[in-house]
PDB file of N, CA and C in Angstrom:
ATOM      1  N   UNK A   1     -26.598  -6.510 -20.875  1.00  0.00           N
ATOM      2  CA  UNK A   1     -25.701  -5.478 -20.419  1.00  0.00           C
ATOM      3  C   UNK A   1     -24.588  -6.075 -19.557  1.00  0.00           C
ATOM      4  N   UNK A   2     -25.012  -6.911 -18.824  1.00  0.00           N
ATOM      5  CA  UNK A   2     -23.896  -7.710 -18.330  1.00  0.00           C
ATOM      6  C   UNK A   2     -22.699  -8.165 -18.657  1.00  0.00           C
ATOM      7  N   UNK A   3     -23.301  -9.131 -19.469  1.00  0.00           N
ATOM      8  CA  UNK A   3     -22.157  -9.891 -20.499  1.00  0.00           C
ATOM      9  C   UNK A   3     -21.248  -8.713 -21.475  1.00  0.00           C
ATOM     10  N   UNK A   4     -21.598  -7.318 -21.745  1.00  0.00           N
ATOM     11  CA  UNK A   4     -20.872  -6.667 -21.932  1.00  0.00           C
ATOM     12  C   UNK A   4     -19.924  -5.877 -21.265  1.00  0.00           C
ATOM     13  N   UNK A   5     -19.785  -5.293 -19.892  1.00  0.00           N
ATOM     14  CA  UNK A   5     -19.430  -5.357 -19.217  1.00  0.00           C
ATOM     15  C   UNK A   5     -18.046  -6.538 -18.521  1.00  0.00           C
ATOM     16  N   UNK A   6     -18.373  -7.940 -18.898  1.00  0.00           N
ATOM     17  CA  UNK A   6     -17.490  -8.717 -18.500  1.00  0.00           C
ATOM     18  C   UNK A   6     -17.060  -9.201 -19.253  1.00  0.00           C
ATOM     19  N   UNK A   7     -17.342  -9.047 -20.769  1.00  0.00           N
ATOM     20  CA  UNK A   7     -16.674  -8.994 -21.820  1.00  0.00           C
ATOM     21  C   UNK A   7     -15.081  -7.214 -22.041  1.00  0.00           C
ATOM     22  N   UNK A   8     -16.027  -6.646 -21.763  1.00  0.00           N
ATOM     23  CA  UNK A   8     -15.304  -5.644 -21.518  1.00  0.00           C
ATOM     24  C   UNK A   8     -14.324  -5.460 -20.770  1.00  0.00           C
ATOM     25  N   UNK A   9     -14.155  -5.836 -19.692  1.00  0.00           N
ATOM     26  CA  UNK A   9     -13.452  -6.635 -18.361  1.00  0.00           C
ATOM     27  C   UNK A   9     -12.045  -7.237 -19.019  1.00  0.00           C
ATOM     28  N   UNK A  10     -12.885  -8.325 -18.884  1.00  0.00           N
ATOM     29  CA  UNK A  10     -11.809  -9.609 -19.391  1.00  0.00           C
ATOM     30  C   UNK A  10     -10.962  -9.237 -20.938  1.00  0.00           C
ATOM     31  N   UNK A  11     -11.500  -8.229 -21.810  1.00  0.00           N
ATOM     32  CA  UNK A  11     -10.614  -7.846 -22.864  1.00  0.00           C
ATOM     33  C   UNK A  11      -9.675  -6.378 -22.394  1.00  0.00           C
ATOM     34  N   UNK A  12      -9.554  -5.505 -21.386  1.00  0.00           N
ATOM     35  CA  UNK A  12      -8.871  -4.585 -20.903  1.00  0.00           C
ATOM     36  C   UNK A  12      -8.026  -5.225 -20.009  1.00  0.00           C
ATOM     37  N   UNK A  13      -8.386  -5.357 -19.344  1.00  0.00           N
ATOM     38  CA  UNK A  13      -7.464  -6.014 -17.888  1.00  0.00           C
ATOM     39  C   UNK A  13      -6.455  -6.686 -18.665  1.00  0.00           C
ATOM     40  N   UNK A  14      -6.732  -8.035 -19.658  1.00  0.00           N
ATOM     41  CA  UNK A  14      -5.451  -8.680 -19.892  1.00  0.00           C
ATOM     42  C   UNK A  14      -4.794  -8.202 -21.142  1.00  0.00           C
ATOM     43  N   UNK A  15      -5.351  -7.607 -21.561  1.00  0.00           N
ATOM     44  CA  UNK A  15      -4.797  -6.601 -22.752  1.00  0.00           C
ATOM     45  C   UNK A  15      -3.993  -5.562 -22.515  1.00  0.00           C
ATOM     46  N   UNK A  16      -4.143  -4.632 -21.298  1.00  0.00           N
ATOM     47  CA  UNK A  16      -3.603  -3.908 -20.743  1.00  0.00           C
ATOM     48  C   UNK A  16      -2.226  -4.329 -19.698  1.00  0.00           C
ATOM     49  N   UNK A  17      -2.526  -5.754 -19.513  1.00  0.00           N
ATOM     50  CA  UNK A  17      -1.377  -6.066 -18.535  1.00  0.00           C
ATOM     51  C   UNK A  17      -0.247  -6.596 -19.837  1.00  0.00           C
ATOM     52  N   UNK A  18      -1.261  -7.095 -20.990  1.00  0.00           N
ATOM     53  CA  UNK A  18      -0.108  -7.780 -21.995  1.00  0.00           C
ATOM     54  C   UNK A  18       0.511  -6.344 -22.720  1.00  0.00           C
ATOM     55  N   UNK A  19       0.178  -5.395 -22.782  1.00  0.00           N
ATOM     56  CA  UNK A  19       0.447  -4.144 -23.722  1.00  0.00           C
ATOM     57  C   UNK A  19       1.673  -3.862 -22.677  1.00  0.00           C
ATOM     58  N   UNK A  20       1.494  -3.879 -21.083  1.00  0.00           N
ATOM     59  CA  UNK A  20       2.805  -3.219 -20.145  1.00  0.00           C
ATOM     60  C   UNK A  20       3.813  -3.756 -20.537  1.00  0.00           C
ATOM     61  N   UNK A  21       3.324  -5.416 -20.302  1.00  0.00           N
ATOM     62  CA  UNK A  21       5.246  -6.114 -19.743  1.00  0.00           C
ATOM     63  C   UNK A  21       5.502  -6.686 -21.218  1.00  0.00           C
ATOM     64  N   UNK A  22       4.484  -7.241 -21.927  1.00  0.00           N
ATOM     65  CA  UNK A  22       5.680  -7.310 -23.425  1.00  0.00           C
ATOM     66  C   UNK A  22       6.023  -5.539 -23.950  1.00  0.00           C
ATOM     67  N   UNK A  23       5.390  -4.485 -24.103  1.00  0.00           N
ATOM     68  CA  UNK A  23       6.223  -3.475 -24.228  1.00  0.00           C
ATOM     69  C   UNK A  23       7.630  -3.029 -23.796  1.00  0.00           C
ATOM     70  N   UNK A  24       7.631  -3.054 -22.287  1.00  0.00           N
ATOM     71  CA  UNK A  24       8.482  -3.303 -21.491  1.00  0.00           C
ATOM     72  C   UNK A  24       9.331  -4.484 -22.538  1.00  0.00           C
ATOM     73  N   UNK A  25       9.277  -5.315 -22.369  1.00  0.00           N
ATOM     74  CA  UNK A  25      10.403  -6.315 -22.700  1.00  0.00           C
ATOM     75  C   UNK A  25      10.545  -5.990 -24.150  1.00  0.00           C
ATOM     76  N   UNK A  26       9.843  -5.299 -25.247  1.00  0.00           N
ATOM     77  CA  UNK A  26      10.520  -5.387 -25.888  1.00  0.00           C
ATOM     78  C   UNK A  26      11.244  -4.151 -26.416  1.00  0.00           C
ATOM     79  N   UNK A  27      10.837  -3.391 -25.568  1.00  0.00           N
ATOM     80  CA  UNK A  27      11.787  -1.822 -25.630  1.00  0.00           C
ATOM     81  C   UNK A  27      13.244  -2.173 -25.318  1.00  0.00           C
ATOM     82  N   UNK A  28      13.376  -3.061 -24.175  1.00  0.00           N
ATOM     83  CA  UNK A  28      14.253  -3.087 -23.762  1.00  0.00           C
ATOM     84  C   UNK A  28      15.553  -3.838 -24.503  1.00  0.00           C
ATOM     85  N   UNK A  29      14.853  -4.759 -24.735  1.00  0.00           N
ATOM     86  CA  UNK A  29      15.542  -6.198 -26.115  1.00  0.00           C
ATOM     87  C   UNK A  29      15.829  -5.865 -27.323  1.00  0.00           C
ATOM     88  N   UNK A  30      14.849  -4.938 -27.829  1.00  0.00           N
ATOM     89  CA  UNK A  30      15.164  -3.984 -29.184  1.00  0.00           C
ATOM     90  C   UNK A  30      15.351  -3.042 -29.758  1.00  0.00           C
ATOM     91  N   UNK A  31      14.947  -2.287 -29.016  1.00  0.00           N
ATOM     92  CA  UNK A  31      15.011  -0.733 -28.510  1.00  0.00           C
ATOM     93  C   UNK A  31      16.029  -0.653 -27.442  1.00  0.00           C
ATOM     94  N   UNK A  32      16.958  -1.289 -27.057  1.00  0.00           N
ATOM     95  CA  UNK A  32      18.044  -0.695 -26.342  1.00  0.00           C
ATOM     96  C   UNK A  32      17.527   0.409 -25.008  1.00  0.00           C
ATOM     97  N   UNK A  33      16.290   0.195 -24.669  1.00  0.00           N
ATOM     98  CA  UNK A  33      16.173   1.225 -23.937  1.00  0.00           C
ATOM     99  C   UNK A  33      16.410   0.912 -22.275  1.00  0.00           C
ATOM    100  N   UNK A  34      17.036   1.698 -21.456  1.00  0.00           N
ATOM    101  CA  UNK A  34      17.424   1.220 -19.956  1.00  0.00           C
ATOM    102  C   UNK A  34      16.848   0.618 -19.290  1.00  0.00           C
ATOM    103  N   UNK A  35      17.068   0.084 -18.037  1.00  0.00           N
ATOM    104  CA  UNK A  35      16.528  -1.003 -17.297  1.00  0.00           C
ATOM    105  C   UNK A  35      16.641   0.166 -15.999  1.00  0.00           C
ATOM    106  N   UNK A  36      15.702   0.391 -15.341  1.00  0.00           N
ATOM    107  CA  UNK A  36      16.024   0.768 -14.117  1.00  0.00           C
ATOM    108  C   UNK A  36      15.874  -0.398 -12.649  1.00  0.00           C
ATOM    109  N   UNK A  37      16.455  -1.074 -12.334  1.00  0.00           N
ATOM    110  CA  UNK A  37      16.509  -1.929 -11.491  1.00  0.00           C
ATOM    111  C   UNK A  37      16.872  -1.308  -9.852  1.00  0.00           C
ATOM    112  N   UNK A  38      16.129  -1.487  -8.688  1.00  0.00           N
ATOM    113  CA  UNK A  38      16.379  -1.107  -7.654  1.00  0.00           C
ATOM    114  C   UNK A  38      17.079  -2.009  -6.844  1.00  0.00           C
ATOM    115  N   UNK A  39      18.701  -2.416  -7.204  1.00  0.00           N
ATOM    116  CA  UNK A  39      19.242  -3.011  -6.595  1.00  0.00           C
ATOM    117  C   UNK A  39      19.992  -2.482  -5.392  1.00  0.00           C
ATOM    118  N   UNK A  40      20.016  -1.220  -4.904  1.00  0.00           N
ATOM    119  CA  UNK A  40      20.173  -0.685  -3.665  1.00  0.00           C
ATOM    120  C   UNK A  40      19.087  -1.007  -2.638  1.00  0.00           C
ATOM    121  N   UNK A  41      17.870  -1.219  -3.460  1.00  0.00           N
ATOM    122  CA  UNK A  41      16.732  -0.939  -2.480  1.00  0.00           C
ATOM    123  C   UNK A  41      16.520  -2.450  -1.698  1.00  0.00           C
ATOM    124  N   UNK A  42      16.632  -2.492  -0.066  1.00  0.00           N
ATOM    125  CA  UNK A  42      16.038  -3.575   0.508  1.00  0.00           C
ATOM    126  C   UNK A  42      15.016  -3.552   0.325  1.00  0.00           C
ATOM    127  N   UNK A  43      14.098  -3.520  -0.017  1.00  0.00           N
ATOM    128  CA  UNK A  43      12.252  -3.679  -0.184  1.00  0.00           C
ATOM    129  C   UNK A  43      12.263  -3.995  -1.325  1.00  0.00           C
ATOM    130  N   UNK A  44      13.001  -3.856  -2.242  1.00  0.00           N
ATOM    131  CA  UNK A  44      12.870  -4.160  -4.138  1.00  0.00           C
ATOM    132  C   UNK A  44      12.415  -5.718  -4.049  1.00  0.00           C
ATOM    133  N   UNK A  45      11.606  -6.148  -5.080  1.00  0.00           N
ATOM    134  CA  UNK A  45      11.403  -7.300  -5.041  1.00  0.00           C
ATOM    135  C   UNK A  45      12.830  -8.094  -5.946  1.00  0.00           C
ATOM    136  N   UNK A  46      12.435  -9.398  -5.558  1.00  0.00           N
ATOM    137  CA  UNK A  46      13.808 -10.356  -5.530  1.00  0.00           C
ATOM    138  C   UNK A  46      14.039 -10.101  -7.410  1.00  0.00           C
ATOM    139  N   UNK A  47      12.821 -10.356  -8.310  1.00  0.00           N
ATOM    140  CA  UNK A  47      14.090 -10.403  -9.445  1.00  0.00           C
ATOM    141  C   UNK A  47      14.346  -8.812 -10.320  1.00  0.00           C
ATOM    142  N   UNK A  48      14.597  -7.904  -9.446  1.00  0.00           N
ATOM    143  CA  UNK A  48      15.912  -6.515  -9.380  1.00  0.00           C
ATOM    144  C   UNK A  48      17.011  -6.656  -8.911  1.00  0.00           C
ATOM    145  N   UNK A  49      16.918  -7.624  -8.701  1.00  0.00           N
ATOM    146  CA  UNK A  49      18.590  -8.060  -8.379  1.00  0.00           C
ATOM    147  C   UNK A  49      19.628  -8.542  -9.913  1.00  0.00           C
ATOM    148  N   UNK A  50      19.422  -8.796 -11.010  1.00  0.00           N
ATOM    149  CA  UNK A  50      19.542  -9.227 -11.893  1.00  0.00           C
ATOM    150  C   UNK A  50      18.947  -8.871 -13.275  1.00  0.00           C
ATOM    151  N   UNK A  51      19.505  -8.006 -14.188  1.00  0.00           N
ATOM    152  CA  UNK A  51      18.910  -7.758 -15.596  1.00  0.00           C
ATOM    153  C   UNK A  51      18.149  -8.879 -16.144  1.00  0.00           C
ATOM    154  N   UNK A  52      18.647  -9.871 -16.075  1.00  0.00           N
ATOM    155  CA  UNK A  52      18.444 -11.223 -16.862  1.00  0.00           C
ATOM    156  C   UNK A  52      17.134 -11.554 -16.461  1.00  0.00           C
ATOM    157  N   UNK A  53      17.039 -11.613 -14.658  1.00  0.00           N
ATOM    158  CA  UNK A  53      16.129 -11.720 -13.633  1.00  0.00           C
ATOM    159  C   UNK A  53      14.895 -11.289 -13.957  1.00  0.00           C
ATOM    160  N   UNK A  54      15.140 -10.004 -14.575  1.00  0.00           N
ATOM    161  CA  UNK A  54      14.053  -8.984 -14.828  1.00  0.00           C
ATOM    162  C   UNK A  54      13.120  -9.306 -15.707  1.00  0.00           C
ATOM    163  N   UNK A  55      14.226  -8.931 -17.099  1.00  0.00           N
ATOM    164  CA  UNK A  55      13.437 -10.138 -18.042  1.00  0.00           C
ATOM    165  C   UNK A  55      13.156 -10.934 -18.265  1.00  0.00           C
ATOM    166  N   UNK A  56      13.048 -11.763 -17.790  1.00  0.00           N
ATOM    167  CA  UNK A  56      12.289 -13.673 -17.911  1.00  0.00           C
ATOM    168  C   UNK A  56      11.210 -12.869 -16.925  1.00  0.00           C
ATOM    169  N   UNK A  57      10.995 -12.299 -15.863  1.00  0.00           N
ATOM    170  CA  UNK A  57      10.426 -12.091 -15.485  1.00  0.00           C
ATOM    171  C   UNK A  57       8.777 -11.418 -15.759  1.00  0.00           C
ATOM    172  N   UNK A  58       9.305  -9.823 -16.389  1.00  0.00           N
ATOM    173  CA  UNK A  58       8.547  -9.776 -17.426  1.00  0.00           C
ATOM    174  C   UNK A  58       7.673 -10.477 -18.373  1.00  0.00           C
ATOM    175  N   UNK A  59       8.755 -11.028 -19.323  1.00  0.00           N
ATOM    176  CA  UNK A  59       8.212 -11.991 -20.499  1.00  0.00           C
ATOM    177  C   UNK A  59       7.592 -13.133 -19.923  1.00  0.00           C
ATOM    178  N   UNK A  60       7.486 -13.702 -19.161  1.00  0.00           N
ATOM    179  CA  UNK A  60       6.600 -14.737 -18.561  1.00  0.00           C
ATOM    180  C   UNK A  60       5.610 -14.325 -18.288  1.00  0.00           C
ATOM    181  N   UNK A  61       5.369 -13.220 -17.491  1.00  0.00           N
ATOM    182  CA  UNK A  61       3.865 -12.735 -16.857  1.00  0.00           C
ATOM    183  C   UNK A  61       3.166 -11.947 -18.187  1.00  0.00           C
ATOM    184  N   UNK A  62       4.000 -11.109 -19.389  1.00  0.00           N
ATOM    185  CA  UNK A  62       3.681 -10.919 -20.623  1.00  0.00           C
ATOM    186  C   UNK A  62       2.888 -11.510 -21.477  1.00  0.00           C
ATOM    187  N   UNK A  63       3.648 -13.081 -21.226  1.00  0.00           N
ATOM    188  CA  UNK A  63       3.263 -14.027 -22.251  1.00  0.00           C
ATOM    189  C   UNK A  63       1.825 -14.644 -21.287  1.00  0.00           C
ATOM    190  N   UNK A  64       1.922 -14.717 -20.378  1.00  0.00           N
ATOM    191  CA  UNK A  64       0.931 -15.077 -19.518  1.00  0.00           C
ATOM    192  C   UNK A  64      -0.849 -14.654 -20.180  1.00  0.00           C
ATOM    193  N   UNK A  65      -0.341 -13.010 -19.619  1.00  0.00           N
ATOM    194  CA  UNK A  65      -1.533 -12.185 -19.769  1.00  0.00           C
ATOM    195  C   UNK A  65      -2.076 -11.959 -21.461  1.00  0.00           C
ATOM    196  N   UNK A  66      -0.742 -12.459 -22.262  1.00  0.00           N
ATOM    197  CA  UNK A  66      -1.330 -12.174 -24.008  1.00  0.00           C
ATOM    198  C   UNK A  66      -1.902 -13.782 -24.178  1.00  0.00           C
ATOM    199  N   UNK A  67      -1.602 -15.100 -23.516  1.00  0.00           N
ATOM    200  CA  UNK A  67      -2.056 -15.894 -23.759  1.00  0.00           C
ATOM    201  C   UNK A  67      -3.936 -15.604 -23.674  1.00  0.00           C
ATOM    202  N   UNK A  68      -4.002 -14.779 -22.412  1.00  0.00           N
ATOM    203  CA  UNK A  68      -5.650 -14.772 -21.641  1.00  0.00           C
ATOM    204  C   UNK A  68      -6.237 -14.002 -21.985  1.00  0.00           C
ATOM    205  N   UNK A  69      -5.106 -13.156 -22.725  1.00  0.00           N
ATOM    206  CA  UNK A  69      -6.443 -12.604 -23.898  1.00  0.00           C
ATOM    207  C   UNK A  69      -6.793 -12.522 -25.025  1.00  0.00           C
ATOM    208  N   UNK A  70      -5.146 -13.413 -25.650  1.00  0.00           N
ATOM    209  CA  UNK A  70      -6.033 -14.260 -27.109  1.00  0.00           C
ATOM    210  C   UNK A  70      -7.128 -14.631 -26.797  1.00  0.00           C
ATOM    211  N   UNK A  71      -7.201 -15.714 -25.579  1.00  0.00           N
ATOM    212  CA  UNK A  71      -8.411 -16.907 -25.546  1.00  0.00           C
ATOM    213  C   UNK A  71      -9.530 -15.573 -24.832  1.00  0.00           C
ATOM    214  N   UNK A  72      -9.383 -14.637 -24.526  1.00  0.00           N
ATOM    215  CA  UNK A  72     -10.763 -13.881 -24.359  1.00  0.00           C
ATOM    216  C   UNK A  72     -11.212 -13.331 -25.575  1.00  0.00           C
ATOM    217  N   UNK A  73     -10.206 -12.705 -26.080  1.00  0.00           N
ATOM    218  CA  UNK A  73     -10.643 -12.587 -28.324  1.00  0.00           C
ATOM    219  C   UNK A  73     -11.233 -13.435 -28.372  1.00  0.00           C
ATOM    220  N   UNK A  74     -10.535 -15.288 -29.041  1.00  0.00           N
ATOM    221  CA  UNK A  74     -11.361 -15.919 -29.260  1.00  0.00           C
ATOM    222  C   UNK A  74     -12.964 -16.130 -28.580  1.00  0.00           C
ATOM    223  N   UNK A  75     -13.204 -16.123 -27.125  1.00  0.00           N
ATOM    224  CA  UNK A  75     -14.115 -16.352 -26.558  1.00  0.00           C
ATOM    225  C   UNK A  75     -15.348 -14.853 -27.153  1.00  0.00           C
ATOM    226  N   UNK A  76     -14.934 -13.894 -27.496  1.00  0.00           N
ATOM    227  CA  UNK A  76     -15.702 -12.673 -27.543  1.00  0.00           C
ATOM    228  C   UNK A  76     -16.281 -13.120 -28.554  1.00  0.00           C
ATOM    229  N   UNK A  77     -15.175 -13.687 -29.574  1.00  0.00           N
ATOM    230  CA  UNK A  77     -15.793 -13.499 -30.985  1.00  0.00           C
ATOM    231  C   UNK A  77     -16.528 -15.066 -31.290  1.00  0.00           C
ATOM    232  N   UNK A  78     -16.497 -16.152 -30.776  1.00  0.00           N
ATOM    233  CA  UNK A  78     -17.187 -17.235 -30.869  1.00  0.00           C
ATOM    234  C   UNK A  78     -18.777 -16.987 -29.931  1.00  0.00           C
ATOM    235  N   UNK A  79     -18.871 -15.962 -29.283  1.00  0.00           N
ATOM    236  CA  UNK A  79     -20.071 -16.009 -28.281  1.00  0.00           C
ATOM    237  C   UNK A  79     -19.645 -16.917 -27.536  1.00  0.00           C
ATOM    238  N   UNK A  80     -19.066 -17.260 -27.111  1.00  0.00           N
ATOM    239  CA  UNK A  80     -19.065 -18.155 -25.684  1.00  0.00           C
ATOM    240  C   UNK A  80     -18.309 -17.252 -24.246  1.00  0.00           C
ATOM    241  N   UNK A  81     -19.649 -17.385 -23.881  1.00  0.00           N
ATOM    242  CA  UNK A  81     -19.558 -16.005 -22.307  1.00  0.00           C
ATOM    243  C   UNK A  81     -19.472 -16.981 -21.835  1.00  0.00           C
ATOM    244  N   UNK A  82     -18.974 -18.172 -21.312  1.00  0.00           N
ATOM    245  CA  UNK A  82     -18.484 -18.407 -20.019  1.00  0.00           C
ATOM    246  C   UNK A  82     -17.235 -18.913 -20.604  1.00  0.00           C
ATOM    247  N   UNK A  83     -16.652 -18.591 -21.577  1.00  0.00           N
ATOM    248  CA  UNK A  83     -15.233 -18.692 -21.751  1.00  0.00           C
ATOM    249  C   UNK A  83     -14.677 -17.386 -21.031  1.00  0.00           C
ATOM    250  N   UNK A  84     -15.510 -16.574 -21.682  1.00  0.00           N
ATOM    251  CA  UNK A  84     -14.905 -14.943 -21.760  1.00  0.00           C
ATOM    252  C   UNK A  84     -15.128 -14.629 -20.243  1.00  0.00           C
ATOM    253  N   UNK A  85     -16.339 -15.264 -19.031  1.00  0.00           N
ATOM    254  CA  UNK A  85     -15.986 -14.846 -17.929  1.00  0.00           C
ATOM    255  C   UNK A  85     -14.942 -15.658 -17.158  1.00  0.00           C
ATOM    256  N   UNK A  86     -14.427 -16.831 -17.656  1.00  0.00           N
ATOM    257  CA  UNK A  86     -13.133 -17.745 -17.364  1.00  0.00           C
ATOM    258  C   UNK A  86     -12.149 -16.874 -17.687  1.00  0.00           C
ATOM    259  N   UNK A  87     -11.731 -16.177 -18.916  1.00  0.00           N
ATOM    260  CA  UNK A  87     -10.875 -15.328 -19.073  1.00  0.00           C
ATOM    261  C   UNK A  87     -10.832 -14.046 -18.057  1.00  0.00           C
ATOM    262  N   UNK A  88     -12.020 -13.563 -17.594  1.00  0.00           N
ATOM    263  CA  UNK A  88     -11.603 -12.321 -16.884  1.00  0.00           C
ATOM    264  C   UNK A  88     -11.430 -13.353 -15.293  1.00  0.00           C
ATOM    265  N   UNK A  89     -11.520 -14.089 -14.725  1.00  0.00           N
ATOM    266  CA  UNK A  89     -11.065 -14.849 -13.635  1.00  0.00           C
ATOM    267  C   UNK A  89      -9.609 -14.954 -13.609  1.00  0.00           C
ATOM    268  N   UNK A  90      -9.140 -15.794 -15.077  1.00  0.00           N
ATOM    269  CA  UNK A  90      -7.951 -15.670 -15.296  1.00  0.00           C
ATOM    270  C   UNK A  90      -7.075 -14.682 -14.817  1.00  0.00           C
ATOM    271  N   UNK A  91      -7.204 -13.138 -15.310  1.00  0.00           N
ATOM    272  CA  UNK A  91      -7.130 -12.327 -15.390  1.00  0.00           C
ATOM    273  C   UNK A  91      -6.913 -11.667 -13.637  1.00  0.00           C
ATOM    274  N   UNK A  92      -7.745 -12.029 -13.250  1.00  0.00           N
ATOM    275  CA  UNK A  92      -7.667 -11.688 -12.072  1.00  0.00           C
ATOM    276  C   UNK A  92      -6.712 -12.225 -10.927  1.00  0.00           C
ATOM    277  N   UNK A  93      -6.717 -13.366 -11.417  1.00  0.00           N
ATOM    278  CA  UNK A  93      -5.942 -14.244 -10.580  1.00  0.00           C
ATOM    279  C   UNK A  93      -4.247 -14.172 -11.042  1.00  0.00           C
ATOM    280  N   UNK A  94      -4.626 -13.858 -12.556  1.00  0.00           N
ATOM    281  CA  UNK A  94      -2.779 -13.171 -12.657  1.00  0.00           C
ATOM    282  C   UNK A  94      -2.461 -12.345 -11.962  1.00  0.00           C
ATOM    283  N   UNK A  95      -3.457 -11.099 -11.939  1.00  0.00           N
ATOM    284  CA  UNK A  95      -2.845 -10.257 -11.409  1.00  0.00           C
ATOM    285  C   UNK A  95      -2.860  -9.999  -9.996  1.00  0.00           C
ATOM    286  N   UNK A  96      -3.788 -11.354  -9.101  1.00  0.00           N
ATOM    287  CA  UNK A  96      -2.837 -11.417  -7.420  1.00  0.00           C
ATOM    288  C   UNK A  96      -1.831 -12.600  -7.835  1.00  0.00           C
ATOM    289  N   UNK A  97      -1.221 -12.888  -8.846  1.00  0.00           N
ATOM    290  CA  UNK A  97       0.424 -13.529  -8.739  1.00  0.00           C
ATOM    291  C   UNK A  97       0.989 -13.115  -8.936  1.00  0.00           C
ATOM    292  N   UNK A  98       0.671 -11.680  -9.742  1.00  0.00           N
ATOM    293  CA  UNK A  98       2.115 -10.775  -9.932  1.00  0.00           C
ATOM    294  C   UNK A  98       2.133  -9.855  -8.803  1.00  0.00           C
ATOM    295  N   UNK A  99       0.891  -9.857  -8.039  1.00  0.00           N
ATOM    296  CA  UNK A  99       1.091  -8.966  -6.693  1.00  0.00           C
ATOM    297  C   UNK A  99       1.874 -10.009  -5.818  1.00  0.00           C
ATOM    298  N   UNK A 100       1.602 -11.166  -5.570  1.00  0.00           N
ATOM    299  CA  UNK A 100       2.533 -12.362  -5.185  1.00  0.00           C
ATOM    300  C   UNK A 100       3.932 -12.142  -5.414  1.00  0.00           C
ATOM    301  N   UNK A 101       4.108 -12.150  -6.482  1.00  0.00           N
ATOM    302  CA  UNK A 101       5.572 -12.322  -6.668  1.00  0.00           C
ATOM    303  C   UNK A 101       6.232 -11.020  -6.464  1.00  0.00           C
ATOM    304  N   UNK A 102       5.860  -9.937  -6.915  1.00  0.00           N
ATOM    305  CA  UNK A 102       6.032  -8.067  -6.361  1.00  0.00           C
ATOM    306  C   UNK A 102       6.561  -8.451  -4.581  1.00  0.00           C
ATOM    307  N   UNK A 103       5.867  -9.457  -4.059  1.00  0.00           N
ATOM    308  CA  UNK A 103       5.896  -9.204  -2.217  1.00  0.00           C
ATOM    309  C   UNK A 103       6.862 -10.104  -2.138  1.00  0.00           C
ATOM    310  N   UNK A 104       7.531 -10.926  -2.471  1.00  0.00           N
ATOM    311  CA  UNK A 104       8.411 -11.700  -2.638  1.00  0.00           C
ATOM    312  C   UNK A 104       9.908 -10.969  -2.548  1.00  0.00           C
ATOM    313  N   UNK A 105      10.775 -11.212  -1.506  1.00  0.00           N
ATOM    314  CA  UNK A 105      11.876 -10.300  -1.464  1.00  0.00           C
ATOM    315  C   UNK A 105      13.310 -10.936  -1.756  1.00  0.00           C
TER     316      UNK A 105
END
């Protein structure tokens, strides 16, 4: 029951973070759809200052989180649970660098 559970884990979390920001980036890139950037806002983090900014931004932490969860696919489907609990670590640790970089002004 465990190993399902942190299988379960490690395939939402980075699946869900890869479904946001490549969506995001590619609505925006192909779909023409707006950018709302808070460049009035002093508290906005640093890359809203810049469209361009935004996206690399995005697409990096995108590509990040779809890398960690190919390799948690692969890990699910080979049986190897301590890949798949390396992947939800992964996972975790992306997402205090994108809280990192969010606090970044």
């Amino acid at each position: 029951m465990n190993r399902f559970f942190i299988t379960f884990a490690a395939l939402s979390a980075s699946g869900i973070f890869t479904y946001a920001y490549l969506r995001e980036w590619i609505g925006i890139k192909l779909f023409g759809e707006e950018v709302h950037l808070q460049i009035d806002n002093p508290e906005a983090p640093y890359f809203h200052s810049s469209e361009d900014l935004y996206l690399l931004n995005i697409l990096v932490f995108g590509l990040l989180f779809l890398s960690i969860f190919g390799l948690a696919v692969y890990g699910t489907w080979k049986k190897k649970h301590g890949l798949v609990f390396l992947t939800f670590v992964l996972s975790m640790l992306g997402m205090f660098v994108v809280m990192i970089n969010g606090a970044i002004k």
